[in-house]
N, C-alpha and C. Protein backbone atom coordinates (compact mmCIF):
# COMPACT_ATOMS: atom_id res chain seq x y z
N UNK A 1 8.64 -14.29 1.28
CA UNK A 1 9.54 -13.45 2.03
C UNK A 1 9.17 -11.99 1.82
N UNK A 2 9.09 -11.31 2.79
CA UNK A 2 8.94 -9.74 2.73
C UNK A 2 9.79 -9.10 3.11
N UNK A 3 10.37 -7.96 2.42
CA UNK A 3 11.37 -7.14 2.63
C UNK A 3 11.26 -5.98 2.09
N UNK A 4 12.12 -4.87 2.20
CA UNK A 4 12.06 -3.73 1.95
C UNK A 4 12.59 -3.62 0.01
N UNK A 5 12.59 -2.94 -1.10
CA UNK A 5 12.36 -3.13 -1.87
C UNK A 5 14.00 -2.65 -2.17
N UNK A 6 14.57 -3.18 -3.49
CA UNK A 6 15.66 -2.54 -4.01
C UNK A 6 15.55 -1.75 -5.63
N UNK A 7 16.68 -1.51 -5.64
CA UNK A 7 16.40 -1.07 -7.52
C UNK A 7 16.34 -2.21 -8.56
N UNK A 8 16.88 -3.26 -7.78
CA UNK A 8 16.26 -4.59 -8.79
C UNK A 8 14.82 -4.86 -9.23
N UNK A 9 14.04 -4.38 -8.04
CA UNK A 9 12.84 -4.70 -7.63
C UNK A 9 12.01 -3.88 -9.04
N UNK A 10 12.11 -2.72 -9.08
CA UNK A 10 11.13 -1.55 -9.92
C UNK A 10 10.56 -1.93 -10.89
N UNK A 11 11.34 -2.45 -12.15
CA UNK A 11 10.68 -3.22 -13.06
C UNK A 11 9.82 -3.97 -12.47
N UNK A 12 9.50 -5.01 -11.79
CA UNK A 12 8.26 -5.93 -11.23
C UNK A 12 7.49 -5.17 -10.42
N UNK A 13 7.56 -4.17 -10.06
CA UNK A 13 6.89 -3.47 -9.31
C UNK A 13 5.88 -2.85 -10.35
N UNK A 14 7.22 -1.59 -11.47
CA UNK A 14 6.24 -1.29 -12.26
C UNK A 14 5.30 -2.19 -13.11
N UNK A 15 5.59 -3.63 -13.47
CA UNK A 15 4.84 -4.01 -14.36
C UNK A 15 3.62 -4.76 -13.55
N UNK A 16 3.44 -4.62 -12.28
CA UNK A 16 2.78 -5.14 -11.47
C UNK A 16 1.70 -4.05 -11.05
N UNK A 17 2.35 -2.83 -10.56
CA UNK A 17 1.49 -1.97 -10.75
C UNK A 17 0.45 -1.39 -12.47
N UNK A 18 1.36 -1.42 -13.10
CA UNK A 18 0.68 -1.42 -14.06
C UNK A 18 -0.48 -2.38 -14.76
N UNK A 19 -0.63 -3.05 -14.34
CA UNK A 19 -2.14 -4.38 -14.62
C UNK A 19 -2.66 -3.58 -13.95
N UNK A 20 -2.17 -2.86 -13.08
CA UNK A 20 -3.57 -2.59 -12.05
C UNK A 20 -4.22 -0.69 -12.57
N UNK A 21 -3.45 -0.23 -13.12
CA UNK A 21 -3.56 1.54 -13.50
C UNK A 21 -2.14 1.50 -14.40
N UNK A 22 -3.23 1.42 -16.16
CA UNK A 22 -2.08 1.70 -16.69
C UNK A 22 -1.06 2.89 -17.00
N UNK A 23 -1.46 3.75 -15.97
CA UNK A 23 -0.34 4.93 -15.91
C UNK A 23 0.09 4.89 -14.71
N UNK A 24 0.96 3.64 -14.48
CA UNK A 24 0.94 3.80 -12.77
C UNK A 24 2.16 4.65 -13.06
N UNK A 25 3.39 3.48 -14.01
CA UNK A 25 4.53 3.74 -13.92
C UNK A 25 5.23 5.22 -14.41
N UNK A 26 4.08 5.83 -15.02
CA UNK A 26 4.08 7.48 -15.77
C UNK A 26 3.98 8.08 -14.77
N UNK A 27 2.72 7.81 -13.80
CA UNK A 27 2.12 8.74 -12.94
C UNK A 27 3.28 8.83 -11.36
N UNK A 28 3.97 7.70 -10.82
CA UNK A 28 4.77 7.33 -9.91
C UNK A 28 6.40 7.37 -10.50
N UNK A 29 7.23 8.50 -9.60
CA UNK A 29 8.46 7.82 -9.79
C UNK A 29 9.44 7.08 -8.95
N UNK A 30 8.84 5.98 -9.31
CA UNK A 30 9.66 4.62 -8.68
C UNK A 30 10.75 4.97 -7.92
N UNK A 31 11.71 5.27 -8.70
CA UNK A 31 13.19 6.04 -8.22
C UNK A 31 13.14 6.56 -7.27
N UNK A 32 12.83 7.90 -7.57
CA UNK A 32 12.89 8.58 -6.26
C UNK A 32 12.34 7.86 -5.03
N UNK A 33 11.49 7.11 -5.19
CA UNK A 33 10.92 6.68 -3.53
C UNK A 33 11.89 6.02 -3.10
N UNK A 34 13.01 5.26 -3.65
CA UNK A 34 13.83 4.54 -2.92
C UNK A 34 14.79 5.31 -2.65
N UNK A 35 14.95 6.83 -3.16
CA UNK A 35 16.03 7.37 -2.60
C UNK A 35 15.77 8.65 -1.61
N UNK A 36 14.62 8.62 -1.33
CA UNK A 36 13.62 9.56 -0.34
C UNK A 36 12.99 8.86 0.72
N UNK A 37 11.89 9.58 1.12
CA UNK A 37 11.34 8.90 2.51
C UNK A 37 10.21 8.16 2.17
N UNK A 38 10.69 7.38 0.97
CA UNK A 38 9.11 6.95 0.80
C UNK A 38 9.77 5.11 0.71
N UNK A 39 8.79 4.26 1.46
CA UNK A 39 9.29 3.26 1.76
C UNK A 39 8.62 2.34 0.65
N UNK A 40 8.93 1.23 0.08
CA UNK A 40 8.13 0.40 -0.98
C UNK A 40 8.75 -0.87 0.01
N UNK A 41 7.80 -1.73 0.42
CA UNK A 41 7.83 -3.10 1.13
C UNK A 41 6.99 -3.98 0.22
N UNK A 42 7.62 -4.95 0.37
CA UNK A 42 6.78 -6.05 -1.10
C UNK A 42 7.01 -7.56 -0.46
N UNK A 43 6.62 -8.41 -0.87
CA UNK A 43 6.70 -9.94 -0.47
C UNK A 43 7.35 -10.43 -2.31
N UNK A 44 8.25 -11.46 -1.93
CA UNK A 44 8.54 -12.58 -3.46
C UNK A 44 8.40 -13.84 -2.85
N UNK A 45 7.79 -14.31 -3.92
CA UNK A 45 7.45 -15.58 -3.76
C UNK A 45 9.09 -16.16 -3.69
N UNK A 46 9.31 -15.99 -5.17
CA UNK A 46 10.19 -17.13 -5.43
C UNK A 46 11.78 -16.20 -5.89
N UNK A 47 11.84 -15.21 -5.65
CA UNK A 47 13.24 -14.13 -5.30
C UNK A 47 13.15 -13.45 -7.07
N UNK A 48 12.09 -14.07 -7.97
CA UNK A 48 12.08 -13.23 -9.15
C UNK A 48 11.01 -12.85 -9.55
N UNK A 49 10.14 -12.74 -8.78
CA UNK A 49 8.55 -11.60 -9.25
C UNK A 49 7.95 -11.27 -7.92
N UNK A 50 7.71 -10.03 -8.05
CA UNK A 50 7.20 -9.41 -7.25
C UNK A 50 5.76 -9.89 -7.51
N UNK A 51 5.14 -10.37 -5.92
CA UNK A 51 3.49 -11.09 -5.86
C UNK A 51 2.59 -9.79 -5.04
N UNK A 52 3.49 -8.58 -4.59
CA UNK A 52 2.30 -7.84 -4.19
C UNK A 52 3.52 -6.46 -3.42
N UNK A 53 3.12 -5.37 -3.26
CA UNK A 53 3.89 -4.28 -2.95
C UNK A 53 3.04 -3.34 -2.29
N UNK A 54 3.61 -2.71 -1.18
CA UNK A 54 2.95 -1.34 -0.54
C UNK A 54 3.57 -0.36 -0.30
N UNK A 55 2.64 0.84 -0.70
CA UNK A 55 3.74 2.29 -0.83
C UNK A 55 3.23 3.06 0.11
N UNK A 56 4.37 3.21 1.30
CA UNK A 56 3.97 3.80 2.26
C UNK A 56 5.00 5.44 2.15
N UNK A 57 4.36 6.23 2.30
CA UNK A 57 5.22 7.88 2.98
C UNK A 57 5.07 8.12 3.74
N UNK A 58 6.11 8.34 4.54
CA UNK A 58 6.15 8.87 6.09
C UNK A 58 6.54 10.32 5.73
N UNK A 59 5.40 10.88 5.99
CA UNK A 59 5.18 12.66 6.34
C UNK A 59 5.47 12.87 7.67
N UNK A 60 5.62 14.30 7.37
CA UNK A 60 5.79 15.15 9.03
C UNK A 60 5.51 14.36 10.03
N UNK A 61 3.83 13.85 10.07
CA UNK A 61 3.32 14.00 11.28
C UNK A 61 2.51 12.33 11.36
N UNK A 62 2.80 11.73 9.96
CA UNK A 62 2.33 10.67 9.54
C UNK A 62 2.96 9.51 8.70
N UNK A 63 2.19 8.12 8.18
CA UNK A 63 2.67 7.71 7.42
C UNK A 63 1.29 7.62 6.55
N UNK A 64 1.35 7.99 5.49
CA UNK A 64 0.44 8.00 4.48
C UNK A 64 0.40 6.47 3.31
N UNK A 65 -0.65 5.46 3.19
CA UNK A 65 0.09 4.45 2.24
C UNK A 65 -1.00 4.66 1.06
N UNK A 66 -0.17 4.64 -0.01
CA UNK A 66 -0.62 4.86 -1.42
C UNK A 66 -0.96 3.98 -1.96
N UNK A 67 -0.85 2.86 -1.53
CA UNK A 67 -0.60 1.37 -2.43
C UNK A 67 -0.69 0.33 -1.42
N UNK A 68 -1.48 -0.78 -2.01
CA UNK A 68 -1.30 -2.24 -1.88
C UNK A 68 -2.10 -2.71 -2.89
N UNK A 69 -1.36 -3.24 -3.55
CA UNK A 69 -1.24 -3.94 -4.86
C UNK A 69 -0.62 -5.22 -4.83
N UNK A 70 -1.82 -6.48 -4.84
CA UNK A 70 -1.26 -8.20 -5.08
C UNK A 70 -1.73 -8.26 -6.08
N UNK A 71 -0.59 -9.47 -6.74
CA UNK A 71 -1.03 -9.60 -8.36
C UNK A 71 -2.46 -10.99 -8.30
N UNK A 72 -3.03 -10.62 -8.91
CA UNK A 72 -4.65 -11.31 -8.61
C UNK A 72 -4.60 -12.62 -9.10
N UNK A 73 -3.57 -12.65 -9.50
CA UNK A 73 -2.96 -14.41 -9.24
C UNK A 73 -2.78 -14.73 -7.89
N UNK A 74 -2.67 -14.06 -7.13
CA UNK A 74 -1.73 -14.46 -5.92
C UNK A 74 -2.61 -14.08 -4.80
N UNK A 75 -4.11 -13.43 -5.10
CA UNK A 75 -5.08 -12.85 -3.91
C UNK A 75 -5.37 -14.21 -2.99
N UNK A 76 -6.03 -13.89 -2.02
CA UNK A 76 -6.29 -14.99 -0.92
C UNK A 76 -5.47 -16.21 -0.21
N UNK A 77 -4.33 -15.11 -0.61
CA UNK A 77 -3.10 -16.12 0.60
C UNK A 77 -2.94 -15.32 1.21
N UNK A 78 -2.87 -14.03 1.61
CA UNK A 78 -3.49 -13.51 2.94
C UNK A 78 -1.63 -12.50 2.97
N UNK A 79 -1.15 -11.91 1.10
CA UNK A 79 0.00 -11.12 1.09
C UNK A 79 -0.32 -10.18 1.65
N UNK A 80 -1.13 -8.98 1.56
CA UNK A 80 -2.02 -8.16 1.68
C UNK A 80 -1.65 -7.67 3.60
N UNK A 81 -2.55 -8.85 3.87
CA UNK A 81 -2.21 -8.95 5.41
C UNK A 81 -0.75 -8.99 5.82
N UNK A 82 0.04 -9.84 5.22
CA UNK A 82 1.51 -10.17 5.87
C UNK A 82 2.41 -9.07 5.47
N UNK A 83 2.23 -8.08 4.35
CA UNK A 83 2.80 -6.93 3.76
C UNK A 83 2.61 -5.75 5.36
N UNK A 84 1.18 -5.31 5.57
CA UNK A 84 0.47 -4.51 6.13
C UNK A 84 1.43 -5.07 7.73
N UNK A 85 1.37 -6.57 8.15
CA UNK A 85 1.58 -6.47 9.59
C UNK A 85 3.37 -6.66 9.35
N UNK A 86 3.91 -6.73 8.26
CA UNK A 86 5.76 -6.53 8.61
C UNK A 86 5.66 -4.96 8.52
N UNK A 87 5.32 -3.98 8.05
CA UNK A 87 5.37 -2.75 8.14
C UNK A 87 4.73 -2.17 9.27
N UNK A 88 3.86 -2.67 9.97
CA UNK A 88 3.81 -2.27 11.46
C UNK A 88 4.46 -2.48 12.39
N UNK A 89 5.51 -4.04 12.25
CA UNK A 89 5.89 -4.06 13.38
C UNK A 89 7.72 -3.54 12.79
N UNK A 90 8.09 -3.30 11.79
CA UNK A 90 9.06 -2.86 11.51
C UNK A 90 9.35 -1.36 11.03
N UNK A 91 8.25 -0.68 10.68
CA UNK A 91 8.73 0.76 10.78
C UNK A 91 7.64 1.67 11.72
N UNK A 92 6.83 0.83 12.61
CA UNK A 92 6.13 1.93 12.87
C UNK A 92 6.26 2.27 14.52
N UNK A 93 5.76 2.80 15.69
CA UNK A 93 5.56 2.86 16.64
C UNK A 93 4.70 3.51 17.36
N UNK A 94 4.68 3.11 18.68
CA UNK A 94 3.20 3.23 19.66
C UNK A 94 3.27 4.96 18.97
N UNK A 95 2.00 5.07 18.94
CA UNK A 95 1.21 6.88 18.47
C UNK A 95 1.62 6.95 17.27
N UNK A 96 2.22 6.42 16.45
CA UNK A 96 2.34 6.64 15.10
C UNK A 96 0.71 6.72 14.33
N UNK A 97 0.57 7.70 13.39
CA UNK A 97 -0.96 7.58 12.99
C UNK A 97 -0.06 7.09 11.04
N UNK A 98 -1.18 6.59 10.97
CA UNK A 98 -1.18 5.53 9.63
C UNK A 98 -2.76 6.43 8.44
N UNK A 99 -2.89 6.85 7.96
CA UNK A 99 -3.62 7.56 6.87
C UNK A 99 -3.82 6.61 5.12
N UNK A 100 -5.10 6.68 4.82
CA UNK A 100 -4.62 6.14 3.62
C UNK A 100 -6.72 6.60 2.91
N UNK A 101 -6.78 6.34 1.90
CA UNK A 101 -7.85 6.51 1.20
C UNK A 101 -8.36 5.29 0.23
N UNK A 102 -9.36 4.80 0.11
CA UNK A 102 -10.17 3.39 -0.45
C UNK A 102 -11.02 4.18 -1.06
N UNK A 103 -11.34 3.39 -1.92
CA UNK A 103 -12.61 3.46 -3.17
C UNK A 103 -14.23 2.96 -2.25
N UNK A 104 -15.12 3.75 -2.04
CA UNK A 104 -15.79 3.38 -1.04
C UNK A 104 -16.49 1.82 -1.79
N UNK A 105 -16.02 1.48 -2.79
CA UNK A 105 -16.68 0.40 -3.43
C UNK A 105 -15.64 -0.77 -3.26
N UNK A 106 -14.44 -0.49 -3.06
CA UNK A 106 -13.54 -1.71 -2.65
C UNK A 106 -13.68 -2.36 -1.53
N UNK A 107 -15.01 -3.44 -1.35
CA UNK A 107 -14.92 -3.91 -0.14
C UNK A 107 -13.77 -4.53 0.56
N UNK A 108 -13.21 -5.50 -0.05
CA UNK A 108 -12.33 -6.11 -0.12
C UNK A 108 -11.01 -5.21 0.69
N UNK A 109 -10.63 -4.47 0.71
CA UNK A 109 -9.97 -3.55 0.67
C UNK A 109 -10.23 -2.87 2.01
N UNK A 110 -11.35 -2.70 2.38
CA UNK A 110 -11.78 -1.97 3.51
C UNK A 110 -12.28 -3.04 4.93
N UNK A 111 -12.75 -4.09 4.09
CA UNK A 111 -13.07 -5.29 5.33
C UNK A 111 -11.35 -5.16 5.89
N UNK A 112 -10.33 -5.60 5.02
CA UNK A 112 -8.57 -5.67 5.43
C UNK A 112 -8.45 -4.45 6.31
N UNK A 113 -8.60 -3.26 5.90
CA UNK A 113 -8.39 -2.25 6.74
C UNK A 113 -8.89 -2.23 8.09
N UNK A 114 -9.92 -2.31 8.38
CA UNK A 114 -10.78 -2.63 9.47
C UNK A 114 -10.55 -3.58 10.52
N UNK A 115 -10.03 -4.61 9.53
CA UNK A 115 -9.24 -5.90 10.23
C UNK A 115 -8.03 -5.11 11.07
N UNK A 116 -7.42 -4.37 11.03
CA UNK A 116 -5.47 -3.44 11.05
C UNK A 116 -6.68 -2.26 11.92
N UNK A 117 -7.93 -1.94 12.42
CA UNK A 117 -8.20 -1.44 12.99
C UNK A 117 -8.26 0.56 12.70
N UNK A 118 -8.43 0.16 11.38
CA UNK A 118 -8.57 1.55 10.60
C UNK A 118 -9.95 2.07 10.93
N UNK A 119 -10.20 3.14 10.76
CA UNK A 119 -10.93 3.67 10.69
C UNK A 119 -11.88 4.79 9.83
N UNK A 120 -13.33 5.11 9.36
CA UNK A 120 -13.34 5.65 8.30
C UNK A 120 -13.24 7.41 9.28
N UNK A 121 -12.31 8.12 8.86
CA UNK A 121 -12.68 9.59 8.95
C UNK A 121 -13.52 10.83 8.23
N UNK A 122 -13.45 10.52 7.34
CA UNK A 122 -13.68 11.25 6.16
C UNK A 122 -14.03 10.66 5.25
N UNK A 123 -15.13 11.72 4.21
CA UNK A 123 -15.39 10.55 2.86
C UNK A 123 -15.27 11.74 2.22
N UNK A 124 -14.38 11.30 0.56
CA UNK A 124 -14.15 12.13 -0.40
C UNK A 124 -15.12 12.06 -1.18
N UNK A 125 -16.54 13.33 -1.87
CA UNK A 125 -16.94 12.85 -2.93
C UNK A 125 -16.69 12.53 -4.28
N UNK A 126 -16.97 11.69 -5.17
CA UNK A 126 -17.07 11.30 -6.15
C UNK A 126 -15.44 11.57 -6.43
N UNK A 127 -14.80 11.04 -5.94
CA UNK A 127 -13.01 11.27 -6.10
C UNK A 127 -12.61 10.05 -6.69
N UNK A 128 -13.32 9.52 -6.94
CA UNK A 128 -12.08 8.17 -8.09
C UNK A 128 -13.29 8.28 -9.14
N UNK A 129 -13.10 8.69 -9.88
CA UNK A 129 -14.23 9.00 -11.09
C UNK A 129 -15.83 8.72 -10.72
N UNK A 130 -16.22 9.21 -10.38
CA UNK A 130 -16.89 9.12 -9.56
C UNK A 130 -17.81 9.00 -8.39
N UNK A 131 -16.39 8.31 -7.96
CA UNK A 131 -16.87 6.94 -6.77
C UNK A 131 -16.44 7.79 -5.60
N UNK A 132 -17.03 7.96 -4.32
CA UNK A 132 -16.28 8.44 -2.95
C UNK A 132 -15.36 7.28 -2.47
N UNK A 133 -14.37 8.30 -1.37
CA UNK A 133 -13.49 7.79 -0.86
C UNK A 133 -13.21 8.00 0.37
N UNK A 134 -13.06 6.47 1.18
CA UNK A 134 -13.33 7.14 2.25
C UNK A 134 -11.61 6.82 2.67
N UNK A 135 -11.65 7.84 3.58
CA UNK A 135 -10.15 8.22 4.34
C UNK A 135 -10.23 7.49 5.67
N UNK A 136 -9.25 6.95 5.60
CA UNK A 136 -9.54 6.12 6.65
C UNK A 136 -8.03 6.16 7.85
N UNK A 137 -8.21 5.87 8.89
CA UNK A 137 -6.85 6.28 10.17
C UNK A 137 -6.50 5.52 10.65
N UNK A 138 -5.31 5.08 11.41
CA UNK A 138 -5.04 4.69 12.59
C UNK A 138 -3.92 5.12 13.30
N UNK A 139 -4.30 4.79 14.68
CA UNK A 139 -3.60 5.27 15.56
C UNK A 139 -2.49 3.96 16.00
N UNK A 140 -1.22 3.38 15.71
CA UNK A 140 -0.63 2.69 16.18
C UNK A 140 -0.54 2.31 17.52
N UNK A 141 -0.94 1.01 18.13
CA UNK A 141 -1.09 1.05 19.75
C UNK A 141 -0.14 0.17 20.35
C-alpha cells in the first residue's frame, strides 16, 4: 500500500534511511517536512515497516525529489516504480517539471529515471565525493 506518510511513520523512515547514509536522520528534519511543503510518500508492506520512501519538495516553480530509498531487502518488486507513478498521478500535473540529481554511477537508479522519461540536463562535477551528478528533468505530460 502507498500513501502519504504520518508522524507514526518517521522512526521507519529514519531508520531506513539511515542503512542507507548514516547521517541521514542528523542531516534531514523529518518533522518539519510533514509540517511544510515537503511531501514524504512511502509504500508498507505489512502497516509496520516502512519497505521504501520518497522525498519530494515542491518549490516555486518545481518539484524537486531528494530521495528514493527501498530497503534492499525489498529491491526488485518494482516499489521504486509504484512509489514514483502514485506521486505522479496524485500530486502532480500536465507542465509540472519534476528535478532531481543521481550519482552518475547509480545505474540502477537512472535506467528507473529514464523509464518516468527523465532526462539528463546537467552534470555536476565530482559532487558526491567524487563522483558527478547528473541532474536530470521532467516535464509532466
Amino acid at each position: 500500500m502507498i500513501r502519504t506518510s504520518s508522524v507514526k511513520d518517521l522512526n521507519s523512515i529514519k531508520l531506513l534511511g539511515t542503512s542507507f547514509m548514516p547521517l541521514f536522520a542528523k542531516t534531514y528534519d523529518l518533522d518539519s517536512y510533514l509540517k511544510n511543503d515537503k511531501y514524504i510518500v512511502l509504500v508498507n508492506e505489512d502497516n509496520e515497516t516502512v519497505d521504501g520512501f520518497l522525498i519530494v519538495f515542491k518549490n516555486i516553480d518545481c518539484y524537486e525529489i531528494e530521495f528514493i530509498i527501498v530497503d534492499e531487502s525489498k529491491r526488485h518488486k518494482h516499489i521504486a516504480t509504484n512509489i514514483l507513478n502514485y506521486f505522479l498521478e496524485y500530486f502532480t500535473k500536465t507542465g509540472d517539471v519534476i528535478l532531481l540529481e543521481v550519482a552518475s554511477n547509480n545505474d540502477k537508479a537512472i535506467n528507473l529515471y529514464k523509464k518516468f522519461a527523465f532526462e539528463t540536463i546537467n552534470i555536476r562535477k565530482k559532487y558526491y565525493n567524487g563522483i558527478d551528478a547528473y541532474v536530470m528533468k521532467k516535464v509532466v505530460k
